[in-house]
C-alpha atoms as a PDB file:
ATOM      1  CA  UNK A   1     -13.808 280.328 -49.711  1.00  0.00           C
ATOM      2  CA  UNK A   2     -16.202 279.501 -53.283  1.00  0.00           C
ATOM      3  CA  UNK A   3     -17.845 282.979 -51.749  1.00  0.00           C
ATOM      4  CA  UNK A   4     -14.560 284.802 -52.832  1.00  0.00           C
ATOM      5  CA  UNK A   5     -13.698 282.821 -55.524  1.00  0.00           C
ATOM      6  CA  UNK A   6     -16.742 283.513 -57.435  1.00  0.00           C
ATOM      7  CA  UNK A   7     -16.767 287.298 -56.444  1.00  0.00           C
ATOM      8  CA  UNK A   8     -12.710 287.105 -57.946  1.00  0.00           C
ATOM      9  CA  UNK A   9     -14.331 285.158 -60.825  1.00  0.00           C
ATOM     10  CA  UNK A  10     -17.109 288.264 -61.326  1.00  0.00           C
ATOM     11  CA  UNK A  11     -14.686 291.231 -61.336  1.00  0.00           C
ATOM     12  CA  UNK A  12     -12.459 289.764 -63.356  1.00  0.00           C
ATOM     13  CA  UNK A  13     -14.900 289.304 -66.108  1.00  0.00           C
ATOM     14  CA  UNK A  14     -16.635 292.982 -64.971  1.00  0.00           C
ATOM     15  CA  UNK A  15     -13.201 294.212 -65.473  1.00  0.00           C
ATOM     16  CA  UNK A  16     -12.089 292.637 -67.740  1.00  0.00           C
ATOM     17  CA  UNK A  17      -9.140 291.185 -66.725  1.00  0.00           C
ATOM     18  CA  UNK A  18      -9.087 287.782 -67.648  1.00  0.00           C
ATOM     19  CA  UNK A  19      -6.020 287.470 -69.672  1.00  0.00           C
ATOM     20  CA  UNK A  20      -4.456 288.932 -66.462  1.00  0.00           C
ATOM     21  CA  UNK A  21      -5.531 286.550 -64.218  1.00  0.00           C
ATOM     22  CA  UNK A  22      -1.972 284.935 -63.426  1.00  0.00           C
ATOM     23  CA  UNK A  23      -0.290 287.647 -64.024  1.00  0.00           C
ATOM     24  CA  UNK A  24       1.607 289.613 -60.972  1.00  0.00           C
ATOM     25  CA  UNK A  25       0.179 293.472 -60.798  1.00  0.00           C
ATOM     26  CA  UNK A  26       3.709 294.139 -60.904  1.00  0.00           C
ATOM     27  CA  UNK A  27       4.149 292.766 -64.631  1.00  0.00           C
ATOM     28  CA  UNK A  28       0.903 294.576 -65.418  1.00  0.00           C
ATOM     29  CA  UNK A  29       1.362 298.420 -67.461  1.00  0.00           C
ATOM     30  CA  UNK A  30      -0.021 301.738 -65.987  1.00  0.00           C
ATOM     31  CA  UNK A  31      -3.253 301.595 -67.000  1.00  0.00           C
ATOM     32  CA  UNK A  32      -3.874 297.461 -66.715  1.00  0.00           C
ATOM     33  CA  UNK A  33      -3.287 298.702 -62.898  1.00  0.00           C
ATOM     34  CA  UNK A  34      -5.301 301.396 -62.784  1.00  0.00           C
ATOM     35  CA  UNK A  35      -8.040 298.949 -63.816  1.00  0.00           C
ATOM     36  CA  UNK A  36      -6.676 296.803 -60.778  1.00  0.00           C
ATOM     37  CA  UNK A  37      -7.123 299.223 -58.424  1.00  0.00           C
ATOM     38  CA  UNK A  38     -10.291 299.610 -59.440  1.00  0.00           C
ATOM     39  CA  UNK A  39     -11.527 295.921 -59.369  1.00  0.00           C
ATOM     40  CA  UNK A  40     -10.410 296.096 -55.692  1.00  0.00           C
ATOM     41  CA  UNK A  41     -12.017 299.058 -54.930  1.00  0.00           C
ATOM     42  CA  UNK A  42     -15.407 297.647 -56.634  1.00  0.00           C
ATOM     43  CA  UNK A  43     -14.773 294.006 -54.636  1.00  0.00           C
ATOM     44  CA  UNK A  44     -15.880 296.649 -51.346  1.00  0.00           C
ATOM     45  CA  UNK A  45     -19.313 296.830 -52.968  1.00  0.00           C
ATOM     46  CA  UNK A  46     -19.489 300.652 -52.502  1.00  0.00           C
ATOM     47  CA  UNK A  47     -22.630 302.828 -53.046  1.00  0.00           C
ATOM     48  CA  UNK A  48     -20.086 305.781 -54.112  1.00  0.00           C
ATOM     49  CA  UNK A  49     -16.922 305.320 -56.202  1.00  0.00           C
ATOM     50  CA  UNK A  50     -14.634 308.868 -56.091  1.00  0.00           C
ATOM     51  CA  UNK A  51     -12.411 308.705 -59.137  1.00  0.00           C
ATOM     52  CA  UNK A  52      -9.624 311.407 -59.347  1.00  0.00           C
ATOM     53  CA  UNK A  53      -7.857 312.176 -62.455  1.00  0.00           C
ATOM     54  CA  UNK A  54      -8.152 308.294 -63.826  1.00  0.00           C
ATOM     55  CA  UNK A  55      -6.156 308.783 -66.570  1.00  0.00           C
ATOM     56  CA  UNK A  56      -3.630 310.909 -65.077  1.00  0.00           C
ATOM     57  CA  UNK A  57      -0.634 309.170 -66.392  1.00  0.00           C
ATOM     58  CA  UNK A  58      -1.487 306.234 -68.301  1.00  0.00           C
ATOM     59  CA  UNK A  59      -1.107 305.989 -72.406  1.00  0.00           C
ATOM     60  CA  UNK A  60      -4.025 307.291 -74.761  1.00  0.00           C
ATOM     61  CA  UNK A  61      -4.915 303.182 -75.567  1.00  0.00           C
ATOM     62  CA  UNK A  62      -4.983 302.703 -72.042  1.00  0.00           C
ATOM     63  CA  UNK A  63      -7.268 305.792 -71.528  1.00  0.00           C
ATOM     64  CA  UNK A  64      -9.733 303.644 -74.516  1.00  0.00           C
ATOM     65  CA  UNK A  65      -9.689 300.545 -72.290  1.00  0.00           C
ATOM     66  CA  UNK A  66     -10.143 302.267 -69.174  1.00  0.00           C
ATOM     67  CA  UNK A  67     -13.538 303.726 -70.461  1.00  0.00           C
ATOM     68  CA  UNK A  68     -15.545 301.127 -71.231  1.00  0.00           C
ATOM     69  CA  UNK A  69     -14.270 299.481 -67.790  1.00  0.00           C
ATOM     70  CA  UNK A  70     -15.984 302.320 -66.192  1.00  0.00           C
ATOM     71  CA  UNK A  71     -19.266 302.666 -67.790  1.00  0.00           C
ATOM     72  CA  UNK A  72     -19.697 298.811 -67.342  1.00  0.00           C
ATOM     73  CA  UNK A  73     -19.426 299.953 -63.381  1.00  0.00           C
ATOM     74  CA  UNK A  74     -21.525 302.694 -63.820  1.00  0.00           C
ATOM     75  CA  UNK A  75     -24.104 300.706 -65.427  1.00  0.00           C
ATOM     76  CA  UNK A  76     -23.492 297.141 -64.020  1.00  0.00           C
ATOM     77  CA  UNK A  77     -22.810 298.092 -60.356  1.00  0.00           C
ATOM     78  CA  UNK A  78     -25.864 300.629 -59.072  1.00  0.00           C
ATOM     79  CA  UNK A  79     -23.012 302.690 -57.629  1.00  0.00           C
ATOM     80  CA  UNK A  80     -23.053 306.572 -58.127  1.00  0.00           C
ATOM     81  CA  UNK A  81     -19.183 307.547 -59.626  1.00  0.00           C
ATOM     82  CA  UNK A  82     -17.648 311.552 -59.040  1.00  0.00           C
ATOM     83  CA  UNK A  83     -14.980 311.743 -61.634  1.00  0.00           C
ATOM     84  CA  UNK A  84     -12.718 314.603 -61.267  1.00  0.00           C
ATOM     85  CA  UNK A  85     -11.199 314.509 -64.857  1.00  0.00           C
ATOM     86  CA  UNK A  86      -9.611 316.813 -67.179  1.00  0.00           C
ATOM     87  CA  UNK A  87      -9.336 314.884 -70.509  1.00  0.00           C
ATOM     88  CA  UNK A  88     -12.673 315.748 -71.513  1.00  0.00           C
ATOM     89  CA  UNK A  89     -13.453 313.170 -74.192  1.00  0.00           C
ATOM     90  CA  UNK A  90     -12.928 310.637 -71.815  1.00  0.00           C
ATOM     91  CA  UNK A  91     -15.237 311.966 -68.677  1.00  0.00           C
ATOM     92  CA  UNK A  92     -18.141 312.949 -71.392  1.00  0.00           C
ATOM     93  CA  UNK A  93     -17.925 309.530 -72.732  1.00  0.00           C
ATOM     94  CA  UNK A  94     -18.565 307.969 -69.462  1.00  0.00           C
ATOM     95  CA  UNK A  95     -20.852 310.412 -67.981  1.00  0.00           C
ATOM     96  CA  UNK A  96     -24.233 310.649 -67.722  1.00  0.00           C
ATOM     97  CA  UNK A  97     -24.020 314.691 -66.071  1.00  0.00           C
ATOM     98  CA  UNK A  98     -21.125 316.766 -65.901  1.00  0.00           C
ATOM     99  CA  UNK A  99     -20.495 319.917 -63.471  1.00  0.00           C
ATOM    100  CA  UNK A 100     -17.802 322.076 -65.377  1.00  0.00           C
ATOM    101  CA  UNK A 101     -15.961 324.302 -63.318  1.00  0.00           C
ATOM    102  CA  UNK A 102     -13.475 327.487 -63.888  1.00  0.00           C
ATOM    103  CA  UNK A 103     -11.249 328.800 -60.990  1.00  0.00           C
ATOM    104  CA  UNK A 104     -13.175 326.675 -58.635  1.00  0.00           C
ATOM    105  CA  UNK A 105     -16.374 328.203 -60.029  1.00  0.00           C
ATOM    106  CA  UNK A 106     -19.405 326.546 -61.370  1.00  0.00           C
ATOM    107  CA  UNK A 107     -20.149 327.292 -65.010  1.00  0.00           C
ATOM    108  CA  UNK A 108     -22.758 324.756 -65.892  1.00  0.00           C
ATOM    109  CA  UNK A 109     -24.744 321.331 -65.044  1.00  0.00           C
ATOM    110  CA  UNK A 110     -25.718 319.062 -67.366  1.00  0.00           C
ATOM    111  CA  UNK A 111     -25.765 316.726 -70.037  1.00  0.00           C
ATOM    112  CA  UNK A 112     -22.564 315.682 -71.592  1.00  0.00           C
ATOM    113  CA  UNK A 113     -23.549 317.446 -75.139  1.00  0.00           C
ATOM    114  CA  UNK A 114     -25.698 320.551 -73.238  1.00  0.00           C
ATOM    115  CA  UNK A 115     -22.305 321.550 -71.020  1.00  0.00           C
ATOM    116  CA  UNK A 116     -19.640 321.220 -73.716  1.00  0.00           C
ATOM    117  CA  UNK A 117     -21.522 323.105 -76.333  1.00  0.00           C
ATOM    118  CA  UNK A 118     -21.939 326.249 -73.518  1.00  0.00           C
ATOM    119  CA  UNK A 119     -20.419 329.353 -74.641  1.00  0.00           C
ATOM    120  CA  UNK A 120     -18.529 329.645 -71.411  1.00  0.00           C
ATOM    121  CA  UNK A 121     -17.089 326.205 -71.389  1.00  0.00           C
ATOM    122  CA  UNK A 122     -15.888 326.227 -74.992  1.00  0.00           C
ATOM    123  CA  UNK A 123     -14.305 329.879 -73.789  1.00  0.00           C
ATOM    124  CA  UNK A 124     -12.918 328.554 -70.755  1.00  0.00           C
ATOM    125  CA  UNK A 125     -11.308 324.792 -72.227  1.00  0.00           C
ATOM    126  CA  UNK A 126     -10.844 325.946 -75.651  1.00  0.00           C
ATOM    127  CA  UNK A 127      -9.024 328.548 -74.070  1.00  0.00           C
ATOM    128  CA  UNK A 128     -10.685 331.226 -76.415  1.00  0.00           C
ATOM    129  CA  UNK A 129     -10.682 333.632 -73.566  1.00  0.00           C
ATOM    130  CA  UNK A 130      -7.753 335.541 -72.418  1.00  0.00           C
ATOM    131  CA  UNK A 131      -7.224 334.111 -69.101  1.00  0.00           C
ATOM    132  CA  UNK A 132      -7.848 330.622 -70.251  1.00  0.00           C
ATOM    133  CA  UNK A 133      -4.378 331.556 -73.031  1.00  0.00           C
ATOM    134  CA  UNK A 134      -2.797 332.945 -69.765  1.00  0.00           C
ATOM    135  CA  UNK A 135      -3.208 329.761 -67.369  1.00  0.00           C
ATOM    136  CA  UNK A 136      -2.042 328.145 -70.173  1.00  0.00           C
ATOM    137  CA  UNK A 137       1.093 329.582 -70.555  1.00  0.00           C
ATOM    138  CA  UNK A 138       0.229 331.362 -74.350  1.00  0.00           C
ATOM    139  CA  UNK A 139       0.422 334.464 -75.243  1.00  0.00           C
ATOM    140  CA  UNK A 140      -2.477 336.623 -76.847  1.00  0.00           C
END
């Protein structure tokens, strides 16, 4: 229907994926369909987009494309996005708050800037502590 067509035509620039358009997922690399996925997911019009690990896998240049993808949704789409993310320049460059955790423990709320400059994160995911060096597999 023109309904879907234009809502195709609106993710696709949202996304965008426009030099994709005619192009077969399959042909597409890792992180093209991660942005894929995505656009389908977004087509749903959810209030609540659950992201886990979205750049598990995928090359550090896809990582840089994938971000700006997801602030645009975060901005553009009035839906509220959970990111569970380890690679921490990517999450606190598309975050507005982040909830850093350590062995399934809170350690701080806040602000990109405010939670990564906390003496218990940088100990914990700097890994200046000795059980950060352990789960690592270092040595002291």
């Amino acid at each position: 229907s023109e309904a879907v067509a234009r809502r195709v035509d609106e993710l696709i620039d949202l996304m965008g994926l426009g030099e994709y358009r005619y192009s077969f997922v399959r042909e597409l690399s890792t992180g093209t369909r991660r942005i894929v996925d995505l656009a389908c997911l977004v087509a749903h019009r959810p209030t609540v987009i659950l992201l886990d690990e979205p750049t598990s896998g995928i090359a550090q240049r896809e990582v840089e494309a994938l971000a700006p993808v997801v602030r645009r949704l975060r901005d553009e789409m009035g839906a509220s996005l959970v990111i569970v993310e380890h690679d921490i320049p990517f999450v606190s460059g598309v975050a507005d708050r982040l909830i850093a955790f350590d062995q399934g423990r809170v350690v701080t709320t806040g602000p990109p800037d405010e939670v990564l400059e906390h003496p218990d994160v940088v100990e914990s995911y700097l890994g200046t502590s000795g059980a950060a060096i352990a789960r690592s597999g270092g040595t002291e």
